[in-house]
Structures are given as structure tokens and as C-alpha cells.
C-alpha atoms as a PDB file:
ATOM      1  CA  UNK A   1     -37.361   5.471  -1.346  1.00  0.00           C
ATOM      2  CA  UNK A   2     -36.520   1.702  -2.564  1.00  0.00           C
ATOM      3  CA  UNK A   3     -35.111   3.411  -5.565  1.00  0.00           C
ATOM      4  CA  UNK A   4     -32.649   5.657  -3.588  1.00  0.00           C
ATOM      5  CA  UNK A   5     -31.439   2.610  -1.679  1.00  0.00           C
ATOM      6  CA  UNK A   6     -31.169   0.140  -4.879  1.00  0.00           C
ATOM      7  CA  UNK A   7     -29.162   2.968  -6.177  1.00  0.00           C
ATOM      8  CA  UNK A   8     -26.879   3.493  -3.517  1.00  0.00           C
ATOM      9  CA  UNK A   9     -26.448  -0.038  -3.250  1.00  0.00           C
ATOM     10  CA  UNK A  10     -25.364  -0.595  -6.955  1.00  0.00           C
ATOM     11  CA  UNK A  11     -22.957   2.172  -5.951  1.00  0.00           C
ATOM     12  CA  UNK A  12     -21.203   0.498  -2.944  1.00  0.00           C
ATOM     13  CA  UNK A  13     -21.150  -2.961  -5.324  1.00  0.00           C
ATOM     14  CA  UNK A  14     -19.451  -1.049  -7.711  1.00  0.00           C
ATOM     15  CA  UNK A  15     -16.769   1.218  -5.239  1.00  0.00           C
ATOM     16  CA  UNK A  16     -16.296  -2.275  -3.949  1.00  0.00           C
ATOM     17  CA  UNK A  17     -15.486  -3.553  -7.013  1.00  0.00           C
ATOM     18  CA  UNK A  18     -12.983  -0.229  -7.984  1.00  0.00           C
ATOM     19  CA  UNK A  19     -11.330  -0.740  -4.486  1.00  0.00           C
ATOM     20  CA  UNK A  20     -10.820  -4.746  -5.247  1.00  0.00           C
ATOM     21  CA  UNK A  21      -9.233  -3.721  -9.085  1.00  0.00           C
ATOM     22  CA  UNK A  22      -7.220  -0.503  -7.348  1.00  0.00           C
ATOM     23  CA  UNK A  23      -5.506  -3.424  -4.614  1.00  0.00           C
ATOM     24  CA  UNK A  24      -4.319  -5.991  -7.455  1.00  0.00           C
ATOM     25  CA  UNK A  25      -3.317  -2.913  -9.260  1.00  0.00           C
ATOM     26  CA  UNK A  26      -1.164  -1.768  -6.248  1.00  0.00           C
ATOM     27  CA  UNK A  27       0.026  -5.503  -6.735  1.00  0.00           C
ATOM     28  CA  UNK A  28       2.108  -3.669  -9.968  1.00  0.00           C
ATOM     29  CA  UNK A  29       3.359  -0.571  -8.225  1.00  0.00           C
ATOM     30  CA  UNK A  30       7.047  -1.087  -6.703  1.00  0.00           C
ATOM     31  CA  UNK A  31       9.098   0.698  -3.977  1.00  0.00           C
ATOM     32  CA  UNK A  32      12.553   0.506  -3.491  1.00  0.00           C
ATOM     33  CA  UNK A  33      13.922   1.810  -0.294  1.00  0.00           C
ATOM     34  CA  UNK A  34      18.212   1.550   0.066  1.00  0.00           C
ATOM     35  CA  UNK A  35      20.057   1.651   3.610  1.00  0.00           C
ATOM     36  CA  UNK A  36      22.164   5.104   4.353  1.00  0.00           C
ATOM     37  CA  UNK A  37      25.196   3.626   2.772  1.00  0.00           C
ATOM     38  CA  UNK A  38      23.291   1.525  -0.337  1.00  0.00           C
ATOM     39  CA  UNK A  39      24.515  -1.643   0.823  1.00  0.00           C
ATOM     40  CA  UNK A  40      21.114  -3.554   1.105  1.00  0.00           C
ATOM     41  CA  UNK A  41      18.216  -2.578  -1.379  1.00  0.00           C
ATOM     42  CA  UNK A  42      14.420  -3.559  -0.580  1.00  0.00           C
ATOM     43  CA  UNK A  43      12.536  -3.767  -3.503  1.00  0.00           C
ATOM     44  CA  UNK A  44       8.198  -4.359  -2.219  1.00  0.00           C
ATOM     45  CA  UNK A  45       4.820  -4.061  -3.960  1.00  0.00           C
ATOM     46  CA  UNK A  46       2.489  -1.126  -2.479  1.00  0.00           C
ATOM     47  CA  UNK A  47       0.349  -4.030  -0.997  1.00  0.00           C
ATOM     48  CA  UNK A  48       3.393  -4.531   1.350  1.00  0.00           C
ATOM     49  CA  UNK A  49       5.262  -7.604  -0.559  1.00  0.00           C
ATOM     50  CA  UNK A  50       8.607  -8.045  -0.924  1.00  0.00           C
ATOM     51  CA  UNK A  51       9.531  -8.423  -4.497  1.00  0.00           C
ATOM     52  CA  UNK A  52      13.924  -8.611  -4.022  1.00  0.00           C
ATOM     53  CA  UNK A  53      16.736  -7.776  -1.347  1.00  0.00           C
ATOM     54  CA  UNK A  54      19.962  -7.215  -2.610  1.00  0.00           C
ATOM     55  CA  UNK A  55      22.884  -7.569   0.069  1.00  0.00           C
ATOM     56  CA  UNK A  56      25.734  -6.534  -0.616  1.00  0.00           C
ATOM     57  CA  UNK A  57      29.036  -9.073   0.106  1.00  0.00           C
ATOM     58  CA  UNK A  58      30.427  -6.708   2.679  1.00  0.00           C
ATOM     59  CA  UNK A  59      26.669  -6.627   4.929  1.00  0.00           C
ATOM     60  CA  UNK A  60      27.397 -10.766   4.777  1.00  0.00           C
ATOM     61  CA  UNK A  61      30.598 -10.668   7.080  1.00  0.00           C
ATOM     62  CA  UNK A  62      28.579  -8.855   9.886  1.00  0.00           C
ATOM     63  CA  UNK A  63      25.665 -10.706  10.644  1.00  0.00           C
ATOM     64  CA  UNK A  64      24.470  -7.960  13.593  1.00  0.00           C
ATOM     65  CA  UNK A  65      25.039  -4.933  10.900  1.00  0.00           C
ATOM     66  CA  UNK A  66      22.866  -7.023   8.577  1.00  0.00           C
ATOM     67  CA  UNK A  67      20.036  -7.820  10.716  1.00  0.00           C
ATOM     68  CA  UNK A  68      19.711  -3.611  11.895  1.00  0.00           C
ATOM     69  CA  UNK A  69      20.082  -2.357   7.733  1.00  0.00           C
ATOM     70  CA  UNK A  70      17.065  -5.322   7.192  1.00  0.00           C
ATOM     71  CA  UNK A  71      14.741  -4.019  10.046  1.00  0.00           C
ATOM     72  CA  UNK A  72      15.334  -0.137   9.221  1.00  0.00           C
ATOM     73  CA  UNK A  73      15.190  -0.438   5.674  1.00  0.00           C
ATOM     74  CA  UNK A  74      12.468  -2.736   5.300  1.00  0.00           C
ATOM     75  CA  UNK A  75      10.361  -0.497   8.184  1.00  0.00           C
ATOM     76  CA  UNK A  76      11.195   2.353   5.738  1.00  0.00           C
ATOM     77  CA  UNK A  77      10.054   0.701   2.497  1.00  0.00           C
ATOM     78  CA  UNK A  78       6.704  -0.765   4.714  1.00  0.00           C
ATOM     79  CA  UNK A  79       5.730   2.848   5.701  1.00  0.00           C
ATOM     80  CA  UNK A  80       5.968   4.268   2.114  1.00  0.00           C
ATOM     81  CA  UNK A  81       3.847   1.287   1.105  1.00  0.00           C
ATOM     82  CA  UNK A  82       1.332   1.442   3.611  1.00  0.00           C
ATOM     83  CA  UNK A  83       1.466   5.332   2.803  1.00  0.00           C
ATOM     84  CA  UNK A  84       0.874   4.740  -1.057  1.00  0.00           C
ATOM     85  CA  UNK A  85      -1.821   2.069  -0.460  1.00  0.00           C
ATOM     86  CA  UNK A  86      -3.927   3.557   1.782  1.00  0.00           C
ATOM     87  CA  UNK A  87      -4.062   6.759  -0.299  1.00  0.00           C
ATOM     88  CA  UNK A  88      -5.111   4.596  -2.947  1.00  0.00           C
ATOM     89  CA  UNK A  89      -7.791   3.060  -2.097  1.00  0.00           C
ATOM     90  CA  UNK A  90      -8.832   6.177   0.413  1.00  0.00           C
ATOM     91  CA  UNK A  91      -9.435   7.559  -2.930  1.00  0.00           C
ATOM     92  CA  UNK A  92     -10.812   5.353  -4.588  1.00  0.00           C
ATOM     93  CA  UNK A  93     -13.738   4.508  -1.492  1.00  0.00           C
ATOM     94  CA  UNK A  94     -14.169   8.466  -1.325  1.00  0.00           C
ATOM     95  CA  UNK A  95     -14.985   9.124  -4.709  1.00  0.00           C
ATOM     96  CA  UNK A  96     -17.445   5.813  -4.945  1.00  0.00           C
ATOM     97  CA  UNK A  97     -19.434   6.852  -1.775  1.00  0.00           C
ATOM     98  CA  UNK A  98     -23.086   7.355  -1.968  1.00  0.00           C
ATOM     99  CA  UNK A  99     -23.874  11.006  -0.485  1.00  0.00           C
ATOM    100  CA  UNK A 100     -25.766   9.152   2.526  1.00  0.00           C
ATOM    101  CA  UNK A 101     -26.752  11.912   5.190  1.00  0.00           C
ATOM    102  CA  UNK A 102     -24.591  12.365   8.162  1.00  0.00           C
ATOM    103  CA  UNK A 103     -22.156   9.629   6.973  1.00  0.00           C
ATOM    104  CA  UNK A 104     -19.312  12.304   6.190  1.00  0.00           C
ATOM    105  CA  UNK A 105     -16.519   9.565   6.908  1.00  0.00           C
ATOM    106  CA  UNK A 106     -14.441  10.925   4.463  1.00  0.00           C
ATOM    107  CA  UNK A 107     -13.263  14.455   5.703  1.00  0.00           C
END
């Protein structure tokens, strides 16, 4: 019995550990997202930090224009992120999961 449980507890320390090392991995992985027209590029890490914004000269002379492209595109380049890291480490926790009866979280 005390066996079972050291063993599934060396197995959560160690998922735990794989999901810590798959996050500062996902530190690496970049997105870019662009507006419609290319004018303002979003570059972010898949743990949701922005990494560069390029603007071009033409967004600067319409400070309202600007403002919508920033929301839109970086709400475009946050969802692929969140999509990417979540799958990641989704993974990751799956595969590392003790088979613990009636704990099917992962479905």
C-alpha cells in the first residue's frame, strides 16, 4: 500500500517537474500574429509575453486605427498562445499522471 503511494508520489514530483521544464521551454517558442493589412506585427512567447511590435509609420498618424489593430491583433496572438500552452503542458500532466482510480481528469 505505502509502496503504491511513495510511487505515485515520486510520479507527481516528477510530472511536476516535466510541466515546470515544458513552461520555461514555452518561454523559447514564438508567435507572430500580423493585422489584416500587415501594418502592425505582434511577435509573443507561448507563455503569453510580448517579445516585439512593429508599427508601421502610416498606423502612427491615426492614433484610433492604432489602438483597434493593437487590441485585435494582440487578442489574436494571446489566443494562439494560450492555445499552444495549454496543449503543452495538458500533455505533458496527462502523460505523467499516476493511473489513480476514478481520477480520469484527463478525458
Amino acid at each position: 500500500m505505502f509502496g503504491d503511494l511513495m510511487g505515485m508520489m515520486g510520479k507527481l514530483k516528477e510530472t511536476q517537474e516535466k510541466v515546470e521544464a515544458t513552461k520555461k521551454r514555452l518561454d523559447t517558442v514564438l508567435i507572430d500574429e500580423a493585422s489584416s493589412d500587415g501594418s502592425l506585427k505582434i511577435t509573443l512567447t507561448a507563455n503569453r509575453k510580448i517579445k516585439n511590435i512593429e508599427i508601421d509609420d502610416s498606423l502612427m498618424e491615426d492614433k484610433e486605427q492604432l489602438e483597434d489593430y493593437l487590441i485585435l491583433t494582440l487578442n489574436k496572438a494571446i489566443e494562439k498562445a494560450t492555445n499552444i500552452h495549454e496543449a503543452e503542458v495538458a500533455a505533458v500532466a496527462k502523460e505523467g499522471m499516476p493511473n489513480i482510480p476514478g481520477m480520469d481528469m484527463f478525458k
